[in-house]
Protein backbone atom coordinates (compact mmCIF):
# COMPACT_ATOMS: atom_id res chain seq x y z
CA UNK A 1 -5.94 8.71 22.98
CA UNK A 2 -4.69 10.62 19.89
CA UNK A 3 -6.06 9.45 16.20
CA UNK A 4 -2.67 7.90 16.02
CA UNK A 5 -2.41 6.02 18.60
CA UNK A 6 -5.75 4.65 17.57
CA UNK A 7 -4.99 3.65 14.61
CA UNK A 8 -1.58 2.05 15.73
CA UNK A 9 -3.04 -0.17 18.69
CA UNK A 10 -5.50 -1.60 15.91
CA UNK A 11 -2.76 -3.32 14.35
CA UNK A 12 -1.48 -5.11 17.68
CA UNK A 13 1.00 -4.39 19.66
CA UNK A 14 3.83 -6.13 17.36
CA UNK A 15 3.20 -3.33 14.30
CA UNK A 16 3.08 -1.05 17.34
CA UNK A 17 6.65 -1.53 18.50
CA UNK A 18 8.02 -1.67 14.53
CA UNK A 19 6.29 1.36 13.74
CA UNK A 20 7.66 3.19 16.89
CA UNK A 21 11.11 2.16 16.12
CA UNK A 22 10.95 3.11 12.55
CA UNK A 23 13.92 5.84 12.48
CA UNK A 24 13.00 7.42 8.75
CA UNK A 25 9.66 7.99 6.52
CA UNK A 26 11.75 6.21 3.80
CA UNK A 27 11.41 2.68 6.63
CA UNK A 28 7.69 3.58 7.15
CA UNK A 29 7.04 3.73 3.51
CA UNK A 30 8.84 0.66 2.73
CA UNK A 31 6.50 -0.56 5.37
CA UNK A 32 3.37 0.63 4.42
CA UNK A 33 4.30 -0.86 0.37
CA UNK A 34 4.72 -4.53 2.73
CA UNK A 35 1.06 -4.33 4.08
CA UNK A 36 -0.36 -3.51 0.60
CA UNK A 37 1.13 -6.15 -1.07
CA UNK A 38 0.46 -8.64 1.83
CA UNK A 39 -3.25 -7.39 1.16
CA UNK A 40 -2.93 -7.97 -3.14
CA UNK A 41 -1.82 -11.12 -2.04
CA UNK A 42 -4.85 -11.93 0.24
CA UNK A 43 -7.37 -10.30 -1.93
CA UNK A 44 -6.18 -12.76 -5.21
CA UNK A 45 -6.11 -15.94 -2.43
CA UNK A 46 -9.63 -14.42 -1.24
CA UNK A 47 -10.67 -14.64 -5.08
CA UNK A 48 -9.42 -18.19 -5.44
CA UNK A 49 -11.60 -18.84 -2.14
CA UNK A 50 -14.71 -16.94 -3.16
CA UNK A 51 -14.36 -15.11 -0.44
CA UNK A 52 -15.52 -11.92 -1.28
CA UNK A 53 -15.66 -9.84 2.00
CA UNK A 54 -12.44 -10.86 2.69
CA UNK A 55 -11.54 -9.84 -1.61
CA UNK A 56 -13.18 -6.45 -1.07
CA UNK A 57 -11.67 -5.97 2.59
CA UNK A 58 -8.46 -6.63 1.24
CA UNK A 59 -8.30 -4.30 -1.93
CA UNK A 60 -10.07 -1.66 -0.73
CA UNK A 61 -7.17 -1.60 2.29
CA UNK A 62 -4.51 -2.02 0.18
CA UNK A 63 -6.54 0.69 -2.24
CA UNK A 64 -5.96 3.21 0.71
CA UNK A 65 -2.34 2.56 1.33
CA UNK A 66 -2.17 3.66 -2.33
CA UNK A 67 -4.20 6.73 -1.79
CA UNK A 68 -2.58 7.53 1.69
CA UNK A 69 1.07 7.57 -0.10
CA UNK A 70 -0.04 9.76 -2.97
CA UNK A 71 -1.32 11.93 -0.18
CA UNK A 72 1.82 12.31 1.48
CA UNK A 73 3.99 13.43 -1.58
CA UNK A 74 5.59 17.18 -2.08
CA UNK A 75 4.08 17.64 -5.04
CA UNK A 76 4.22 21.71 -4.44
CA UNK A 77 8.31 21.37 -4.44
CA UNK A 78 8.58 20.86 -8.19
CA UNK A 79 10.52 17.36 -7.81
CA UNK A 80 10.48 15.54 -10.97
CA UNK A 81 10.29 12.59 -8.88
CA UNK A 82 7.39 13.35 -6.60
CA UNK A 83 5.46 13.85 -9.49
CA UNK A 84 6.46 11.04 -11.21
CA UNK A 85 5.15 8.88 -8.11
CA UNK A 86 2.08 11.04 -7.71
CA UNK A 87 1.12 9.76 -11.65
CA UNK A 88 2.16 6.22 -10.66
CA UNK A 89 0.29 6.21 -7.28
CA UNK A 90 -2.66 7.13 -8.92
CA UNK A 91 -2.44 5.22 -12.10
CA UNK A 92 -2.35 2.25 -9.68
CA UNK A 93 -5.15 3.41 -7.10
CA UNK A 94 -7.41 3.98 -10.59
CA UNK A 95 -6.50 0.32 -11.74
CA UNK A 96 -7.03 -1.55 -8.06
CA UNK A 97 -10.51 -0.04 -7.86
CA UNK A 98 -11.17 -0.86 -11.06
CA UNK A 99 -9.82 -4.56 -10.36
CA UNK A 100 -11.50 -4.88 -7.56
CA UNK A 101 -14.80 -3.74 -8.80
CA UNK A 102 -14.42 -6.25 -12.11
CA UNK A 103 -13.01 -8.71 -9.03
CA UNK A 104 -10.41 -9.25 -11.35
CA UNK A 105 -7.62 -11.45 -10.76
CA UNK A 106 -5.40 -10.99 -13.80
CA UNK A 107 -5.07 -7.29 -12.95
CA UNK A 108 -4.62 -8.30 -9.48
CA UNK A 109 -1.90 -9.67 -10.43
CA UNK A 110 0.00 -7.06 -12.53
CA UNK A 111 -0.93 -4.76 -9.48
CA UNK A 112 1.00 -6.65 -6.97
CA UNK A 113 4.37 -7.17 -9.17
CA UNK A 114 4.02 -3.14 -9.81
CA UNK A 115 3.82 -2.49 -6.23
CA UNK A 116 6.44 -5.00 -5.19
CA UNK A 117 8.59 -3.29 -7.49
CA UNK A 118 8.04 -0.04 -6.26
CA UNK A 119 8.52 -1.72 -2.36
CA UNK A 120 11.45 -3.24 -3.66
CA UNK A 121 12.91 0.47 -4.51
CA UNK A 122 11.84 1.92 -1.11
CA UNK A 123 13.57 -0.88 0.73
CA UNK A 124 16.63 -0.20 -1.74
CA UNK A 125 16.60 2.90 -0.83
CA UNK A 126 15.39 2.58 3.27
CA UNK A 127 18.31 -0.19 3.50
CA UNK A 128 21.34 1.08 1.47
């Protein structure tokens, strides 16, 4: 079974089937900007809680969608805009690990409505 597979059948088979019929990198990274702020979410609900495997589980997931899309940018091209995102991604990756060392909820916070409005401009431009 190929790391990919892998990694897909550990999210069930319904995040199988939407990832296979993803038909552009701009849907998958719309995606991938839906789990990490359905994981900011459940890490400041996991704070509330005082749940703090789930808190840590949570951020430090969401911390490696972060790094993974920074990963994935041209940066070599020259775009403007891929470095741009690169600064952003990792402005925000430096700030969630810092949040979720401190277990801090405020910053938490700002995290998610920065990544929601970055999702928000993937799915603008992954559904035109």
């Amino acid at each position: 079974m190929s790391k990919r597979s892998k990694g897909i059948s550990s999210y069930g088979q319904q995040l199988e089937h939407d990832v296979a019929s993803v038909k552009s990198a701009t849907d998958l990274i719309a995606m991938l900007f839906d789990k990490a702020c359905v994981l900011l979410k459940a890490a400041s609900q996991a704070l509330e809680s005082r749940d703090e495997q789930l808190f840590h589980q949570s951020a430090l997931h969401a911390l490696q969608i972060v790094l993974s899309l920074r990963f994935v940018l041209d940066t070599d091209g020259g775009s403007d805009l891929s470095k741009s995102l690169f600064e952003t991604y990792t402005s925000i990756a430096a700030s969630l690990k810092k949040a979720k060392d401190e277990q801090d909820r405020d910053a938490i916070a700002t995290i998610y409505k920065a990544m929601d409005e970055l999702r928000t401009a993937w799915r603008s431009v992954a559904d035109p």
